[in-house]
C-alpha atoms as a PDB file:
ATOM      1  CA  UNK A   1      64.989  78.132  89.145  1.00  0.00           C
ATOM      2  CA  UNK A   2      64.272  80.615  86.402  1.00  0.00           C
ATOM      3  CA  UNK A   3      64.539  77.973  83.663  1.00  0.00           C
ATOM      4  CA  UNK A   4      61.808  75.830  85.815  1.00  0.00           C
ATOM      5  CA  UNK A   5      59.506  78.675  85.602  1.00  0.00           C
ATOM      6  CA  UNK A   6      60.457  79.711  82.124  1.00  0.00           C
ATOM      7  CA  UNK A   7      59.196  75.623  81.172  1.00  0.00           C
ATOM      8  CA  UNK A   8      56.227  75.900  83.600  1.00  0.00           C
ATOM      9  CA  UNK A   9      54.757  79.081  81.936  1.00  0.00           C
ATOM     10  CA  UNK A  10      55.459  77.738  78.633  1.00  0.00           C
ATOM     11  CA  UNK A  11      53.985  74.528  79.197  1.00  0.00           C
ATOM     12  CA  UNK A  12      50.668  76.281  80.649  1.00  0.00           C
ATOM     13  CA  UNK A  13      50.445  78.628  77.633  1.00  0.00           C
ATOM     14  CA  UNK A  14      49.797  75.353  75.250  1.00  0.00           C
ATOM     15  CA  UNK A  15      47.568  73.447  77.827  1.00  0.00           C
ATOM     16  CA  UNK A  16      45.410  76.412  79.214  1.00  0.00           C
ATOM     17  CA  UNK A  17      44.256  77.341  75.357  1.00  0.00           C
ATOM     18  CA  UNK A  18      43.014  73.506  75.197  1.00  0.00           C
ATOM     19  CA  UNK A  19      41.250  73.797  78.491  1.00  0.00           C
ATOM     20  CA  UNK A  20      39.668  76.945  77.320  1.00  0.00           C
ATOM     21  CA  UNK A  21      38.006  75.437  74.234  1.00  0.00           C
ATOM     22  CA  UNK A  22      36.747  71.869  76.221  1.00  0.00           C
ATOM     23  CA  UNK A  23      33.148  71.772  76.852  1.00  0.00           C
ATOM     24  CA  UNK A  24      31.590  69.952  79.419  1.00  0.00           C
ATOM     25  CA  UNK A  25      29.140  67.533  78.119  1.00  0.00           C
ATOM     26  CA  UNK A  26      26.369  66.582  80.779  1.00  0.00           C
ATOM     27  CA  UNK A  27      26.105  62.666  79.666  1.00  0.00           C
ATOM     28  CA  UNK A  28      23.269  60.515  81.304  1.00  0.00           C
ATOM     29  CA  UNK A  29      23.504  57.206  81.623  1.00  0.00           C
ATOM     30  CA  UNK A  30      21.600  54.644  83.680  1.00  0.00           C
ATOM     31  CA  UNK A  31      22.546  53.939  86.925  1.00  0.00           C
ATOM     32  CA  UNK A  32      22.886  50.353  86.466  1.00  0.00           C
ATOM     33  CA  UNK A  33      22.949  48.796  82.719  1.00  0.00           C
ATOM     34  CA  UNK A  34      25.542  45.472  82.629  1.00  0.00           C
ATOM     35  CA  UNK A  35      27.656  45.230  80.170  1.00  0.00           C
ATOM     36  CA  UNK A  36      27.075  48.647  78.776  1.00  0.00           C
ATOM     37  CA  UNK A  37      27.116  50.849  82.505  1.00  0.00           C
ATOM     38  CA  UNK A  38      28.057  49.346  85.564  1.00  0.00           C
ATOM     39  CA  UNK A  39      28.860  51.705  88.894  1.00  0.00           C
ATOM     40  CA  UNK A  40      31.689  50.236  90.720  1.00  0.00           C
ATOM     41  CA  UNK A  41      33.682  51.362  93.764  1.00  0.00           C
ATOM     42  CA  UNK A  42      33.954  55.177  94.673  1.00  0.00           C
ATOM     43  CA  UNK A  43      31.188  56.115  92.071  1.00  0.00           C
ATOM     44  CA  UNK A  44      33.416  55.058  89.544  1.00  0.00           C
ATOM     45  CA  UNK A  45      31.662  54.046  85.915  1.00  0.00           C
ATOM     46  CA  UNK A  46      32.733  51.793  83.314  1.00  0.00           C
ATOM     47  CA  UNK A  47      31.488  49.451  80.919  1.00  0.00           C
ATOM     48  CA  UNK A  48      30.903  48.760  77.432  1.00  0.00           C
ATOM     49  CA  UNK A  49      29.166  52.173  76.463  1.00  0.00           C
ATOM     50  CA  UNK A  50      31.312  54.375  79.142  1.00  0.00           C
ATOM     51  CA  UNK A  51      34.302  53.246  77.481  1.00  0.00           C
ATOM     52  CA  UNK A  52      33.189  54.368  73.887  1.00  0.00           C
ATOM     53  CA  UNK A  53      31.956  57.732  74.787  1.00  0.00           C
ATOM     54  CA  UNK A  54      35.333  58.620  76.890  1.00  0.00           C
ATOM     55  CA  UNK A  55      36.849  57.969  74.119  1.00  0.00           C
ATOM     56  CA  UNK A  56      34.519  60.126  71.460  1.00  0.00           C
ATOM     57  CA  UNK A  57      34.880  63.211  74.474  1.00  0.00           C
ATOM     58  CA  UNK A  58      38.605  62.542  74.448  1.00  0.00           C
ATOM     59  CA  UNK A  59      38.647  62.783  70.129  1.00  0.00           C
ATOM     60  CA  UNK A  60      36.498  65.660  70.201  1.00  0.00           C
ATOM     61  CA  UNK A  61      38.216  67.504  73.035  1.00  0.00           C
ATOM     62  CA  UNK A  62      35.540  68.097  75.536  1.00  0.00           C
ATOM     63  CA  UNK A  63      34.861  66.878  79.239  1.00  0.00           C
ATOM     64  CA  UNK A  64      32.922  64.069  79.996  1.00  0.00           C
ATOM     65  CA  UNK A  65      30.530  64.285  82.949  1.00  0.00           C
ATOM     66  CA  UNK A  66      28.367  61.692  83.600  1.00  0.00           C
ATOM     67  CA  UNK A  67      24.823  62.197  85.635  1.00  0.00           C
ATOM     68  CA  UNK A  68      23.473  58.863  86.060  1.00  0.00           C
ATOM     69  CA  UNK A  69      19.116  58.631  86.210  1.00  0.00           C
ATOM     70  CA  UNK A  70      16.634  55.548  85.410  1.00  0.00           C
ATOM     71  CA  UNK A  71      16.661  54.897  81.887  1.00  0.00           C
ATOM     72  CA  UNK A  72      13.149  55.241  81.590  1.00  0.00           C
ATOM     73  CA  UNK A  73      14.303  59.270  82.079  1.00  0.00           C
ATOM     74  CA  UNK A  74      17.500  59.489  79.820  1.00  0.00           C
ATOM     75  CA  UNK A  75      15.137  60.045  76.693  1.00  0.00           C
ATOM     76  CA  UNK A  76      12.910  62.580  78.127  1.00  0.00           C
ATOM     77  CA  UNK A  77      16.154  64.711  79.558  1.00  0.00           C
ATOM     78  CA  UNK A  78      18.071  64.993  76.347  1.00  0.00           C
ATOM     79  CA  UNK A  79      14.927  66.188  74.527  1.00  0.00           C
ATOM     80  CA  UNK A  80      14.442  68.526  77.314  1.00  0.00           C
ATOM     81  CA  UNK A  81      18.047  69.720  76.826  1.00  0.00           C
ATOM     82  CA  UNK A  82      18.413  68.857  81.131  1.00  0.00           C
ATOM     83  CA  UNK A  83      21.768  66.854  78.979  1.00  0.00           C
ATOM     84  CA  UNK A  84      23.679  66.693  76.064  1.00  0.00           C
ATOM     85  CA  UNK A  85      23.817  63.089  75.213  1.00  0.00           C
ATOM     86  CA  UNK A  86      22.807  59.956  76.616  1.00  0.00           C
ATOM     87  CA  UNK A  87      24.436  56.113  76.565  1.00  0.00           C
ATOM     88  CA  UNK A  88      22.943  52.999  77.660  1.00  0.00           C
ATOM     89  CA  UNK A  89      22.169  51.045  75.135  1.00  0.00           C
ATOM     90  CA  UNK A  90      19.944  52.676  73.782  1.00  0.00           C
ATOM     91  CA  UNK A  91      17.812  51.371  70.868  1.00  0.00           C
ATOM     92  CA  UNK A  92      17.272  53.666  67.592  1.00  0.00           C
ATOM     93  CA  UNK A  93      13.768  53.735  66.484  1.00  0.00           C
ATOM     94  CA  UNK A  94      11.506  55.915  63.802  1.00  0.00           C
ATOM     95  CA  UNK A  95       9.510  57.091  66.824  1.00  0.00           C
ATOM     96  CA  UNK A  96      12.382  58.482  68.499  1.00  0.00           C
ATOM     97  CA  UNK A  97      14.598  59.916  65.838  1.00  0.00           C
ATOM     98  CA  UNK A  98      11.413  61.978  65.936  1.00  0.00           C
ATOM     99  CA  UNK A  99      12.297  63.690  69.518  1.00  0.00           C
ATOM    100  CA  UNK A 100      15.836  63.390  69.395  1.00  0.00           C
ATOM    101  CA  UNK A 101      18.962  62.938  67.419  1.00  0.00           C
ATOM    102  CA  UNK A 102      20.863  59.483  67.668  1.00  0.00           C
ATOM    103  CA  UNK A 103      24.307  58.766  66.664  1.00  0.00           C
ATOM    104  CA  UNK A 104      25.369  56.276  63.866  1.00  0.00           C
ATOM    105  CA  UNK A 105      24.483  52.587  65.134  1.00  0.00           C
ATOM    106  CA  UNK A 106      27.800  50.939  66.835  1.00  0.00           C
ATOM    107  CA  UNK A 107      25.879  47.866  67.661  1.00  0.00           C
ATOM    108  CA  UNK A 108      23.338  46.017  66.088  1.00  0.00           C
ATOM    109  CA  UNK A 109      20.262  45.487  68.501  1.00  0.00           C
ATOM    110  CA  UNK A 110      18.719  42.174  69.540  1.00  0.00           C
ATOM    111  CA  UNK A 111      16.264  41.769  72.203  1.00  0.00           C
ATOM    112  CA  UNK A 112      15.956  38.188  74.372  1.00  0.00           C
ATOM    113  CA  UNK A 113      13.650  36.408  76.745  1.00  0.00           C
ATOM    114  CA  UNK A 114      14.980  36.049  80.411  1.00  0.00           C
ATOM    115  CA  UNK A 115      12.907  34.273  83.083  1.00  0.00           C
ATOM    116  CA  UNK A 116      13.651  31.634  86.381  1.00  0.00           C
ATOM    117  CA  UNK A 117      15.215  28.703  85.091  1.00  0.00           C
ATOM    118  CA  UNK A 118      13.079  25.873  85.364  1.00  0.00           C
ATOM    119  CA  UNK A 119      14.512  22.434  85.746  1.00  0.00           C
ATOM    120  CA  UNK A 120      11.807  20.728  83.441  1.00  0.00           C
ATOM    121  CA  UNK A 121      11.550  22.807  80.196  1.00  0.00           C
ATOM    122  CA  UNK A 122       8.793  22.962  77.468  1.00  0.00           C
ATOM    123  CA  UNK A 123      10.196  23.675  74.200  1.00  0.00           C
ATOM    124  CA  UNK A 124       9.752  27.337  73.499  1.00  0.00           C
ATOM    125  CA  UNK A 125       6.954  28.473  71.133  1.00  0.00           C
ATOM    126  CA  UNK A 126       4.846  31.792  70.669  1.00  0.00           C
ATOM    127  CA  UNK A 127       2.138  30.116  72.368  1.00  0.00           C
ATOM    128  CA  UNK A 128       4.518  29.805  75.248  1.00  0.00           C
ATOM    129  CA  UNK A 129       4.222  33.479  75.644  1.00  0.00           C
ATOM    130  CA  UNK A 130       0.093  33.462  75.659  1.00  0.00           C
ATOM    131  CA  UNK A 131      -1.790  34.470  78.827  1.00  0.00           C
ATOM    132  CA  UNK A 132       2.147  35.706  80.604  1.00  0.00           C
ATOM    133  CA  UNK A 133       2.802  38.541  82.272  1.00  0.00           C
ATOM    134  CA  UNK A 134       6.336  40.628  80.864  1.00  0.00           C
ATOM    135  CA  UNK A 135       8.613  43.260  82.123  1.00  0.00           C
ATOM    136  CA  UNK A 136      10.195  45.780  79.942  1.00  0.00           C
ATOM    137  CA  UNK A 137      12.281  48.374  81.294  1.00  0.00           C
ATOM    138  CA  UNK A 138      12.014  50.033  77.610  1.00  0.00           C
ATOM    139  CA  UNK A 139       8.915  51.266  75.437  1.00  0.00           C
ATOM    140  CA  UNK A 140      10.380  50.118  72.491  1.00  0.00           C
ATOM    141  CA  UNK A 141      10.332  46.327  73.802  1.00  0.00           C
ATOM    142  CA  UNK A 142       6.548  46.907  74.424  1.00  0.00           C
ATOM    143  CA  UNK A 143       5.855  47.989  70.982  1.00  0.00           C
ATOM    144  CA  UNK A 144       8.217  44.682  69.644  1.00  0.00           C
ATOM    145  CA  UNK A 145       5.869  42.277  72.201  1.00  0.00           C
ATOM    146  CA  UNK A 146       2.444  43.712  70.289  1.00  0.00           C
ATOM    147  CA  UNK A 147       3.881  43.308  66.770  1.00  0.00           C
ATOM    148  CA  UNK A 148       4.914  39.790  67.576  1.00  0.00           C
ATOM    149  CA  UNK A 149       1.100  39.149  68.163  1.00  0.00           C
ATOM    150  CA  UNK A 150       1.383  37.647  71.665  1.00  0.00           C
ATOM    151  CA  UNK A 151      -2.197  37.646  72.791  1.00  0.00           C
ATOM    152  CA  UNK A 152      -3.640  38.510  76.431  1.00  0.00           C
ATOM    153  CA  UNK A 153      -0.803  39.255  77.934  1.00  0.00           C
ATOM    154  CA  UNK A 154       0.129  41.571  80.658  1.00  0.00           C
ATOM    155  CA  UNK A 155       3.124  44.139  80.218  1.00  0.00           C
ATOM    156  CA  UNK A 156       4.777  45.873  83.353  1.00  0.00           C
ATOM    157  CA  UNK A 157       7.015  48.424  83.006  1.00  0.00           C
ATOM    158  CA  UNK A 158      10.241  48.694  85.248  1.00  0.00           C
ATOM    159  CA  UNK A 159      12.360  51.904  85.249  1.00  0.00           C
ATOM    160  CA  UNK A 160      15.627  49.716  84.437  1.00  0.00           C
ATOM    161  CA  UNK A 161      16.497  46.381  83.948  1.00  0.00           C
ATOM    162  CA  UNK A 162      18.033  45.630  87.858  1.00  0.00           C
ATOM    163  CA  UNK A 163      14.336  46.499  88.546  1.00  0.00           C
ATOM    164  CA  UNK A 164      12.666  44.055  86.211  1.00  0.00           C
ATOM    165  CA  UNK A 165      15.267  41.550  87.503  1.00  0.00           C
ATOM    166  CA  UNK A 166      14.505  41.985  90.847  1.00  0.00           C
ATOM    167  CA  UNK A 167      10.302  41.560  89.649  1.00  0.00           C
ATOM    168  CA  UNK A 168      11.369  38.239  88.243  1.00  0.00           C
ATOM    169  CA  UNK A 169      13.364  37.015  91.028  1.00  0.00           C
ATOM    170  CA  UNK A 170       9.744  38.157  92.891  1.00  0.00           C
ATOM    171  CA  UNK A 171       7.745  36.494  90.803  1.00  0.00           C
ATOM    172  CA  UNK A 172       5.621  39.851  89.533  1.00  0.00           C
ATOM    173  CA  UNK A 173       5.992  38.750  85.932  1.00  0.00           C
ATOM    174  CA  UNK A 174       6.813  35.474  84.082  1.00  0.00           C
ATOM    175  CA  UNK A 175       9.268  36.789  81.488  1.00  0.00           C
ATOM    176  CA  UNK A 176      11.654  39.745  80.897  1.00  0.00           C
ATOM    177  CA  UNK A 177      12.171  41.563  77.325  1.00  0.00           C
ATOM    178  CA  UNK A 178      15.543  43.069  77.351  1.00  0.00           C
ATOM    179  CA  UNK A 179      18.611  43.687  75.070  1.00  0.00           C
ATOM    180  CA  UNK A 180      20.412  40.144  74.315  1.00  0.00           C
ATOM    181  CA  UNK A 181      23.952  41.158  75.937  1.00  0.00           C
ATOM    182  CA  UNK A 182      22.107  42.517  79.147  1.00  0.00           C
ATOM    183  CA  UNK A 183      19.979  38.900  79.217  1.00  0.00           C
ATOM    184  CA  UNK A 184      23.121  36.788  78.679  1.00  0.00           C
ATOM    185  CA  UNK A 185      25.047  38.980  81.639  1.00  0.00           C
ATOM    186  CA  UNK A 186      21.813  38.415  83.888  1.00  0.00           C
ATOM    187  CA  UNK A 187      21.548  34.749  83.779  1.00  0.00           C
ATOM    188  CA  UNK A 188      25.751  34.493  83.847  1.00  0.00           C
ATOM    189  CA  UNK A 189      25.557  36.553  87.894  1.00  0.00           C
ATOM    190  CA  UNK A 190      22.155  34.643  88.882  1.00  0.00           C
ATOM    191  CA  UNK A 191      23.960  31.588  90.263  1.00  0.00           C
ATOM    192  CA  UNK A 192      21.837  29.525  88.306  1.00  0.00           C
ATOM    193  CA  UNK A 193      18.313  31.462  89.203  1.00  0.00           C
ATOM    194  CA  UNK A 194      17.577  33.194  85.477  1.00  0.00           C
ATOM    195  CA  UNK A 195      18.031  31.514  82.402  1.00  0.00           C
ATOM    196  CA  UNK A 196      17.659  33.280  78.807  1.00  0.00           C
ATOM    197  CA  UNK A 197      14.928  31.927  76.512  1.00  0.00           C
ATOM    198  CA  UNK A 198      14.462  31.498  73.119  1.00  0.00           C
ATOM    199  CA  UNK A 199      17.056  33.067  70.160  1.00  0.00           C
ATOM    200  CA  UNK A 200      17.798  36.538  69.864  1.00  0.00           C
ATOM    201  CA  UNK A 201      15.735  38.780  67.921  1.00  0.00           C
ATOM    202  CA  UNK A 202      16.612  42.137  65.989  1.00  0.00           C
ATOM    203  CA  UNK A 203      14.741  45.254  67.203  1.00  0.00           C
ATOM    204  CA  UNK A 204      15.211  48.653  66.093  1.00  0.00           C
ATOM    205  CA  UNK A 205      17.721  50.309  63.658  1.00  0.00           C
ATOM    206  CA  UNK A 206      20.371  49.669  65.929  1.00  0.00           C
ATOM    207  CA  UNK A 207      22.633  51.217  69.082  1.00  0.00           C
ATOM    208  CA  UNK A 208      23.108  54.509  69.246  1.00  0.00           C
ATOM    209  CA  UNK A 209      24.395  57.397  71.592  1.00  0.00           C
ATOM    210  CA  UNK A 210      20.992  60.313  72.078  1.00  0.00           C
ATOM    211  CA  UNK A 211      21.639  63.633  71.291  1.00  0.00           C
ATOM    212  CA  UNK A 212      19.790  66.893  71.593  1.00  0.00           C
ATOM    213  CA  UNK A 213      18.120  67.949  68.727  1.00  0.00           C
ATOM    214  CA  UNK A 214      19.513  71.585  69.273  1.00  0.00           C
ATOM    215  CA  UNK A 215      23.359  69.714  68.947  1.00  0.00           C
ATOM    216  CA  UNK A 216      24.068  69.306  65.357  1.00  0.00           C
ATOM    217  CA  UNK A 217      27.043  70.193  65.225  1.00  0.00           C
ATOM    218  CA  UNK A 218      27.688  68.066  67.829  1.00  0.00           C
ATOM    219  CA  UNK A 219      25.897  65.271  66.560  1.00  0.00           C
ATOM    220  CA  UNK A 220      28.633  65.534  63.518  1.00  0.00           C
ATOM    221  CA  UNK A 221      31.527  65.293  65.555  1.00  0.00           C
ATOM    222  CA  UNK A 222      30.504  62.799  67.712  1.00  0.00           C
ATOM    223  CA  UNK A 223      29.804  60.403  64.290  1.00  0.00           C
ATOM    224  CA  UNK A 224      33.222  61.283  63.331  1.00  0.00           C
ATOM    225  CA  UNK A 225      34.880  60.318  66.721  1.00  0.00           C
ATOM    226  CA  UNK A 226      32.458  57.255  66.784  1.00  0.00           C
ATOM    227  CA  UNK A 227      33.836  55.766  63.441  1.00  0.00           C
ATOM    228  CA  UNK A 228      37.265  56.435  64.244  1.00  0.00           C
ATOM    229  CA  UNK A 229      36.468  54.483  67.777  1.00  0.00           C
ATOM    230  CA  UNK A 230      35.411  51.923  65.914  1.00  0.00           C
ATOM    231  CA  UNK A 231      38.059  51.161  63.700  1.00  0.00           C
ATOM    232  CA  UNK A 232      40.458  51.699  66.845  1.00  0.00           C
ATOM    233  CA  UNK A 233      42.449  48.538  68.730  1.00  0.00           C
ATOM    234  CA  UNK A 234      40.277  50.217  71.904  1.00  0.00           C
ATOM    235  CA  UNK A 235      37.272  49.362  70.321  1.00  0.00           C
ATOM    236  CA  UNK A 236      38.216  45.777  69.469  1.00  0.00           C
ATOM    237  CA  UNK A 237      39.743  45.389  73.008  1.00  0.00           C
ATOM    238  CA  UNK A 238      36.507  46.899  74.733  1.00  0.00           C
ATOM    239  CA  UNK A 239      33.958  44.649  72.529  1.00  0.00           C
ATOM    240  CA  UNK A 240      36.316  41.705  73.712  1.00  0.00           C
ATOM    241  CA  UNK A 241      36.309  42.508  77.335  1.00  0.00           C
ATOM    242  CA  UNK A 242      32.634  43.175  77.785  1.00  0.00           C
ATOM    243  CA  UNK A 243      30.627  41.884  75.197  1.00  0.00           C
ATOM    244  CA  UNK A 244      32.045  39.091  72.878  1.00  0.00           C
ATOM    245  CA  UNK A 245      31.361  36.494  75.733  1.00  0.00           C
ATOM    246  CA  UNK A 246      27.839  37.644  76.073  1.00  0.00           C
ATOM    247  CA  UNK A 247      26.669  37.879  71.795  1.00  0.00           C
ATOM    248  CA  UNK A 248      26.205  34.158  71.554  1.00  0.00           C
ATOM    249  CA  UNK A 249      24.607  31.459  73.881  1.00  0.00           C
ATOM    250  CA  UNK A 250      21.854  28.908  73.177  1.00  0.00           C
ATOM    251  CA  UNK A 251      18.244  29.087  75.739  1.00  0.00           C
ATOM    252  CA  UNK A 252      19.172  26.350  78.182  1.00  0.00           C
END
């Protein structure tokens, strides 16, 4: 009995120290953002982004706790320091390195058309665009919609993606302007309704994970942790289970 306690007290002298020094990290994420967040049962998250920052909280020895909010907030809370981070694939752009920090890119970013799938298709031109209304559930896709020069058109902003979906499947707007893995994923769980349009285009400077601009020094371990993730078997066997199948597809 005394050598069970003797190991118990022992083994709570190295683990309490460890304990000690973890930090909980408030992390937002969207509520809904397939493949990158995605709620499942007993408020459980996972997904393509949950996945990679358990495992940078894990390298850098801190606590992980997610608060989930429309993405169209995520942004505005880390640079109001309300969290620490934020994941949902987000985009990295000049005018927000300007409020907050961003990670190194893990992904590259491509945005896509979605709208209903129509059984008689028009081949799919800029002109095609002209006189449409579009949902965005991002800024940033706004911005890309003006600089491609598409002329009298409407834009309608969603707070997340299963919102703009739902306007679609409503008929509120004629196309969707969202993140190519996310478009892919939507017309794959439509049964047929949604169908991706056009090729994918680059956007941005990339993925990135949001960080307070008062968190340097977390900022630098979190790019450390990152590039280790990404050079891990975990972060091959995560881009194979929730993204590979969803990079590439032809507009039907």
């Amino acid at each position: 009995m005394r050598i069970h306690r003797f190991v118990v007290v022992i083994l709570l002298l190295f683990v309490l120290p460890l304990y000690a020094n973890a930090r909980i990290l408030k992390v937002g994420v969207s509520f809904y953002d397939p493949p990158f967040v995605i709620l499942g049962a007993n408020n459980q998250f996972y997904g393509f982004d949950i996945s990679l920052i358990e495992h940078v909280c894990n390298t850098i020895k801190h606590q992980c706790q997610f608060t989930p909010m429309h993405f169209s907030e995520l942004l505005e809370a880390v640079e109001k320091n309300e969290i620490d981070l934020a994941v949902s694939s987000i985009i990295i752009t000049p005018e927000r390195v300007a409020k907050v920090h961003f990670s190194s890119p893990y992904l590259v970013s491509k945005t896509r058309f979605i709208a209903l799938n129509q059984s008689k298709k028009k081949p799919f031109t800029l002109n095609s665009l002209k006189n449409k209304k579009f949902g965005v559930a991002d800024n940033v896709f706004a911005g890309q919609l003006k600089s491609m020069g598409v002329q009298d058109s409407q834009i309608v902003l969603y707070k997340d993606d299963d919102s703009l979906i739902q306007g679609l499947s409503h008929h509120e707007i004629d196309f969707g302007l969202i993140d190519n893995p996310s478009a892919i994923y939507w017309q794959r769980h439509s049964a047929g309704m949604l169908a991706v349009v056009g090729k994918p285009m680059p956007y941005g400077l990339g993925i990135g994970i949001a960080v307070s601009q008062t968190s340097l020094d977390l900022l630098s371990e979190i790019n450390m942790a990152l590039l280790q993730y990404q050079n891990s078997d975990d972060f091959i066997k995560n881009y194979h289970k929730y993204l590979s199948h969803l990079s590439h597809i032809n507009s039907e």
